[in-house]
N, C-alpha and C. Protein backbone atom coordinates (compact mmCIF):
# COMPACT_ATOMS: atom_id res chain seq x y z
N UNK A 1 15.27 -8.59 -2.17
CA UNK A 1 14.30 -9.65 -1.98
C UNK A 1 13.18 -9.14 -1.10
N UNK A 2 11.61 -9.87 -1.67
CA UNK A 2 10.56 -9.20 -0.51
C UNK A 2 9.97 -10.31 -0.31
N UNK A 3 10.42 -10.50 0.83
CA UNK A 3 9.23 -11.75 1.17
C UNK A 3 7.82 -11.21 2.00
N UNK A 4 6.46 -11.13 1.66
CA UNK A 4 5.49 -10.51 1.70
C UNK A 4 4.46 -11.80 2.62
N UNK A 5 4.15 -11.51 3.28
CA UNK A 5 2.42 -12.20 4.83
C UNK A 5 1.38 -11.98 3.91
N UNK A 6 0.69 -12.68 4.78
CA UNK A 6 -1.08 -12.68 3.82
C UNK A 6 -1.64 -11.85 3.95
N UNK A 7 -1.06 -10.41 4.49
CA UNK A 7 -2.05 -9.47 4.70
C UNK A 7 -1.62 -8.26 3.63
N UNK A 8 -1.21 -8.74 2.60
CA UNK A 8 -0.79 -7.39 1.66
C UNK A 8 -1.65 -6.60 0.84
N UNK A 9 -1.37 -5.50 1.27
CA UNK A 9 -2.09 -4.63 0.99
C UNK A 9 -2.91 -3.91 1.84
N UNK A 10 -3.46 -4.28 2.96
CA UNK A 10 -4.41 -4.12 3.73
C UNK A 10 -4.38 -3.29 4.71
N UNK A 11 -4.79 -2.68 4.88
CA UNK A 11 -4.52 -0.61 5.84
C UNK A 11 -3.99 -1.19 6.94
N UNK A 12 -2.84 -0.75 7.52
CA UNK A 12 -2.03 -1.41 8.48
C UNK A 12 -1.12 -2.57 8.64
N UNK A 13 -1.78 -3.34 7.51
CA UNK A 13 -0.13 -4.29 7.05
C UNK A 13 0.90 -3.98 6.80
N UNK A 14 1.76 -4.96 6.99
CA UNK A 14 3.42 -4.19 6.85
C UNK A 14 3.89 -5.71 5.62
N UNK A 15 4.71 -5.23 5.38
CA UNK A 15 5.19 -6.54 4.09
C UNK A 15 7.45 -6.41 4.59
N UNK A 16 7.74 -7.38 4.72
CA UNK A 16 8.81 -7.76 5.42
C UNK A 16 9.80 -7.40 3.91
N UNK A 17 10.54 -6.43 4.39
CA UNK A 17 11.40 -6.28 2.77
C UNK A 17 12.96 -6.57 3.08
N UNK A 18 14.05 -6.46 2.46
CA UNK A 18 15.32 -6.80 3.14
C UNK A 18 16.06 -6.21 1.75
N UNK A 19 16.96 -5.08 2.82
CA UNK A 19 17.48 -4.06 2.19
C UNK A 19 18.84 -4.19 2.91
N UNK A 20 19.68 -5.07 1.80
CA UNK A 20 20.94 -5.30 2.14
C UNK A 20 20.68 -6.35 3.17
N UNK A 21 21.23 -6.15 4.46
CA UNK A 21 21.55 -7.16 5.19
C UNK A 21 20.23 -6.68 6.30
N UNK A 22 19.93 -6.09 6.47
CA UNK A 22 18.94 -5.19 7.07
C UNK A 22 17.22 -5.68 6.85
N UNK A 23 16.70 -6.30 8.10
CA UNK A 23 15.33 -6.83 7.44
C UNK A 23 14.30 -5.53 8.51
N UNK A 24 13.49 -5.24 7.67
CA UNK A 24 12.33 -4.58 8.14
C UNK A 24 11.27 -4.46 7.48
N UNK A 25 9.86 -4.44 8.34
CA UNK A 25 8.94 -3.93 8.02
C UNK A 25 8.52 -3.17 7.21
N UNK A 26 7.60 -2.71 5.93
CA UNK A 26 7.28 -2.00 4.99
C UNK A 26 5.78 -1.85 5.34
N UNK A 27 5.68 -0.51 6.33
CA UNK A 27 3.59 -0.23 6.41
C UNK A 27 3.36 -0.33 4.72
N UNK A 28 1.89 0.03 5.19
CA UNK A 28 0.77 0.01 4.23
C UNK A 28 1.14 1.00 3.58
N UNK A 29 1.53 2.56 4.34
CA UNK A 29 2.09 3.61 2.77
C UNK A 29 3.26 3.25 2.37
N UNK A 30 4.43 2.57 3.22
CA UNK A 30 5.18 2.59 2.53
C UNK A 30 5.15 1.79 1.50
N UNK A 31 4.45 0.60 1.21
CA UNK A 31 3.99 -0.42 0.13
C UNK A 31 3.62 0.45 -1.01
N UNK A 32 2.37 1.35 -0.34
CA UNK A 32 1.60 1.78 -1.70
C UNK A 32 2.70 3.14 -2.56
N UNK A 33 3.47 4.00 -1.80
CA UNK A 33 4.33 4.61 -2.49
C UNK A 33 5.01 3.84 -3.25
N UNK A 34 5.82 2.76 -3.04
CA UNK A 34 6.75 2.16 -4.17
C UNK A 34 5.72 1.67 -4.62
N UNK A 35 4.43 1.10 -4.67
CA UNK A 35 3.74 0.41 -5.83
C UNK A 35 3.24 1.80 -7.03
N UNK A 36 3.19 2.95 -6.66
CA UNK A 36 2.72 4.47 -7.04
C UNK A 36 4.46 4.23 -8.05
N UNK A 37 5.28 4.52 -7.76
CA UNK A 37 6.61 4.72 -8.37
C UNK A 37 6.77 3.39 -9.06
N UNK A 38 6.64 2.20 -9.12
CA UNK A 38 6.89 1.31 -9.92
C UNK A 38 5.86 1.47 -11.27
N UNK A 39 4.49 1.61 -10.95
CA UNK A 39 3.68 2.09 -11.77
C UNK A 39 4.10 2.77 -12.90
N UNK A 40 4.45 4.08 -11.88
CA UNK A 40 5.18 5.32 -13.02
C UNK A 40 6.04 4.75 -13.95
N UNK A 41 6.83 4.10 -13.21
CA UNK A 41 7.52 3.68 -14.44
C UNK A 41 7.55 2.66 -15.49
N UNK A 42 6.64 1.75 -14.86
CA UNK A 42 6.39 0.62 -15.90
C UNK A 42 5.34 1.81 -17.38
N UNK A 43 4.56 2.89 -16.96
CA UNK A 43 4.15 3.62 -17.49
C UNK A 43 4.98 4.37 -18.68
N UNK A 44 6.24 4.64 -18.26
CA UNK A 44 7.10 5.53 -18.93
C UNK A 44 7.71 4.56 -19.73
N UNK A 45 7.91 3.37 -19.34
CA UNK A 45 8.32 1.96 -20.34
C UNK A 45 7.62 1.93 -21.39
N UNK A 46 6.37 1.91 -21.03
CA UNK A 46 5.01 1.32 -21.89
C UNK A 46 4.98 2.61 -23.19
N UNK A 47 4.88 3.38 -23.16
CA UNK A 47 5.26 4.50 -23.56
C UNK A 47 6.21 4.90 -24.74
N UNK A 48 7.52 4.50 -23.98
CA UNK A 48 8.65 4.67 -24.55
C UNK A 48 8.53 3.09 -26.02
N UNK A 49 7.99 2.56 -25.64
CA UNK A 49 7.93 1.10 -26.27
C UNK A 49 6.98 1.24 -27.82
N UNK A 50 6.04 2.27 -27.07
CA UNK A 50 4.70 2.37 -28.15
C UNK A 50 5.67 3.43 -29.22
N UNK A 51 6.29 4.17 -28.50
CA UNK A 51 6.95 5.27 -29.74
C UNK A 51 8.12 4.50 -30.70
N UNK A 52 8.28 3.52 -30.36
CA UNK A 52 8.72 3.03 -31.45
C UNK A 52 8.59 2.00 -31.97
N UNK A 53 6.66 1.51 -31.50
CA UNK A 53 6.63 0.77 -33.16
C UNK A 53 5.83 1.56 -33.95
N UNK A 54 5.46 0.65 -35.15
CA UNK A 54 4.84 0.87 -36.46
C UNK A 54 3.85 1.87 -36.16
N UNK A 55 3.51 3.18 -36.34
CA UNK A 55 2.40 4.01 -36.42
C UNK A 55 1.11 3.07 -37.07
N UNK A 56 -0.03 3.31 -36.28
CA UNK A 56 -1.15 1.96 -36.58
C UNK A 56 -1.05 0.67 -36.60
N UNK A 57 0.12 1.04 -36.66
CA UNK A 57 0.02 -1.09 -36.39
C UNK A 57 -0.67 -2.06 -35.56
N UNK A 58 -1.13 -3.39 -35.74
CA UNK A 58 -1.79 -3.83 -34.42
C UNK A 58 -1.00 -3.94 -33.40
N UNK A 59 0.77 -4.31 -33.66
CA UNK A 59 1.14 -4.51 -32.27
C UNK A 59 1.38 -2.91 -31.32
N UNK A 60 1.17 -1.88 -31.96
CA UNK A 60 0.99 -0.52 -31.50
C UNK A 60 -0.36 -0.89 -30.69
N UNK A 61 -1.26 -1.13 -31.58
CA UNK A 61 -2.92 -0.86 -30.82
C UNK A 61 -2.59 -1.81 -29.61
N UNK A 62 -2.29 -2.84 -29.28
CA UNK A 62 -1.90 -3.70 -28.19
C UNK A 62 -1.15 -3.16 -27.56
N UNK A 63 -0.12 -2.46 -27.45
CA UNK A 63 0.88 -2.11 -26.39
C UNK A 63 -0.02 -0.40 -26.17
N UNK A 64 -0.45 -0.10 -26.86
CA UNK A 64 -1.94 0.98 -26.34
C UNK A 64 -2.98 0.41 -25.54
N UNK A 65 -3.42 -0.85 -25.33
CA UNK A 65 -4.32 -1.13 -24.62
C UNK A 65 -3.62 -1.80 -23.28
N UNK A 66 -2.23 -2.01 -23.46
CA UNK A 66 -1.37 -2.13 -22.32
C UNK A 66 -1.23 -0.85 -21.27
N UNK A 67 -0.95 0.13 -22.09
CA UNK A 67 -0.50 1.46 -21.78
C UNK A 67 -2.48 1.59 -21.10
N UNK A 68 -3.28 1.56 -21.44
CA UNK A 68 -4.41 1.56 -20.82
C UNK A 68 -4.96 0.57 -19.35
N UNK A 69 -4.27 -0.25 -20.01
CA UNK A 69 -4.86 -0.81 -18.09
C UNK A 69 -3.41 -0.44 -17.33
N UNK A 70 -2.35 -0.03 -17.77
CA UNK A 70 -1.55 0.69 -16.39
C UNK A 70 -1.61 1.95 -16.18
N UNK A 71 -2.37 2.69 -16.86
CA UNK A 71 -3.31 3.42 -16.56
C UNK A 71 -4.17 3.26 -15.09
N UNK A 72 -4.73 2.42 -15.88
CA UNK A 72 -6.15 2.32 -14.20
C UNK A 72 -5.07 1.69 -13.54
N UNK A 73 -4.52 1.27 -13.39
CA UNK A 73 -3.25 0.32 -12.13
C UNK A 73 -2.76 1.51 -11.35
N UNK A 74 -2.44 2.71 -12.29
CA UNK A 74 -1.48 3.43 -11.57
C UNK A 74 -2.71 4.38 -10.90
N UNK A 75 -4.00 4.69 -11.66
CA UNK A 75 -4.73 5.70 -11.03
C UNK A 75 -5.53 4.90 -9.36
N UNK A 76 -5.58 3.60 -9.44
CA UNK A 76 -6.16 2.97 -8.36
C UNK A 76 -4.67 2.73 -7.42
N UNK A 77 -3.70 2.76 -7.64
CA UNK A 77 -2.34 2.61 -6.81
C UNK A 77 -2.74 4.55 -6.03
N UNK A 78 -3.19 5.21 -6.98
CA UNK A 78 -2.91 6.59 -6.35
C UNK A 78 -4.23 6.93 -5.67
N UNK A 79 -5.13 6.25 -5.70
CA UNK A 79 -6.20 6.26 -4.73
C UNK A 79 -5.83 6.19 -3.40
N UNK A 80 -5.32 4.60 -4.02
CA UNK A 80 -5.41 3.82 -2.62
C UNK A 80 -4.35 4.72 -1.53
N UNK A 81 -3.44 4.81 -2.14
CA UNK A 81 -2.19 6.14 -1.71
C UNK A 81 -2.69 7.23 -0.86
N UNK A 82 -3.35 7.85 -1.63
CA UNK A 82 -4.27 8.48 -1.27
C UNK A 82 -5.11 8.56 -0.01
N UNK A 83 -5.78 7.67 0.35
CA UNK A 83 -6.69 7.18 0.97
C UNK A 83 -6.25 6.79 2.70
N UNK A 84 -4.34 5.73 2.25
CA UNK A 84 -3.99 5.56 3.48
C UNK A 84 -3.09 7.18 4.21
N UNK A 85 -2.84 8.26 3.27
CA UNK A 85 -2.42 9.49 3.49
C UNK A 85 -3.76 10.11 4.48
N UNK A 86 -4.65 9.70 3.97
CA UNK A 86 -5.81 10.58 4.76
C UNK A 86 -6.16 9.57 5.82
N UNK A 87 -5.59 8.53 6.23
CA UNK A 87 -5.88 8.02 7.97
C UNK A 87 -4.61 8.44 8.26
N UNK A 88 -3.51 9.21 7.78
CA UNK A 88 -2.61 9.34 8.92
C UNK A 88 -3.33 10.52 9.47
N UNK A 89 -4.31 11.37 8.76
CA UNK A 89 -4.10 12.61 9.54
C UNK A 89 -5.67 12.72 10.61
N UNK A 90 -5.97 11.37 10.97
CA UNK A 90 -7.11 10.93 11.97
C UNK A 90 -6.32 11.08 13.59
């Protein structure tokens, strides 16, 4: 279970996660790494999904334009990743 504050996402927020019986804090990278790895894999889903339908089909071209915006999801997850990696080293 994650129960998440109004500040998610935001360079220095933490999002409250509960791992087992155990509640703690989740910073800002640690958020954006599992949002980077959930990505991936909703990616490798999307993927795996398109290879087996109908070659040309429309519901192919649709789960291709799926596979396209988690695309940009995952390349802006690896920015942002990115981005809070380069204030740790300020």
């Amino acid at each position: 279970m994650t129960l998440i504050p109004g500040n998610r996402g935001r360079p220095g927020s933490a999002e409250w996660i509960m791992e087992g019986s155990t509640r703690r804090y989740e910073t800002a990278l640690e958020t954006a790494e599992r949002q980077v790895v959930e990505a991936e894999q909703r990616r490798a889903r999307q993927i795996k999904l398109i290879t087996g339908l109908e070659e040309g089909g429309e519901v192919q071209a649709q789960a291709r334009q799926v596979l396209a915006e988690i695309d940009r999801t995952l390349a802006m997850a690896l920015s942002y990743r990115s981005f809070l990696r380069s204030l740790e080293d300020l």
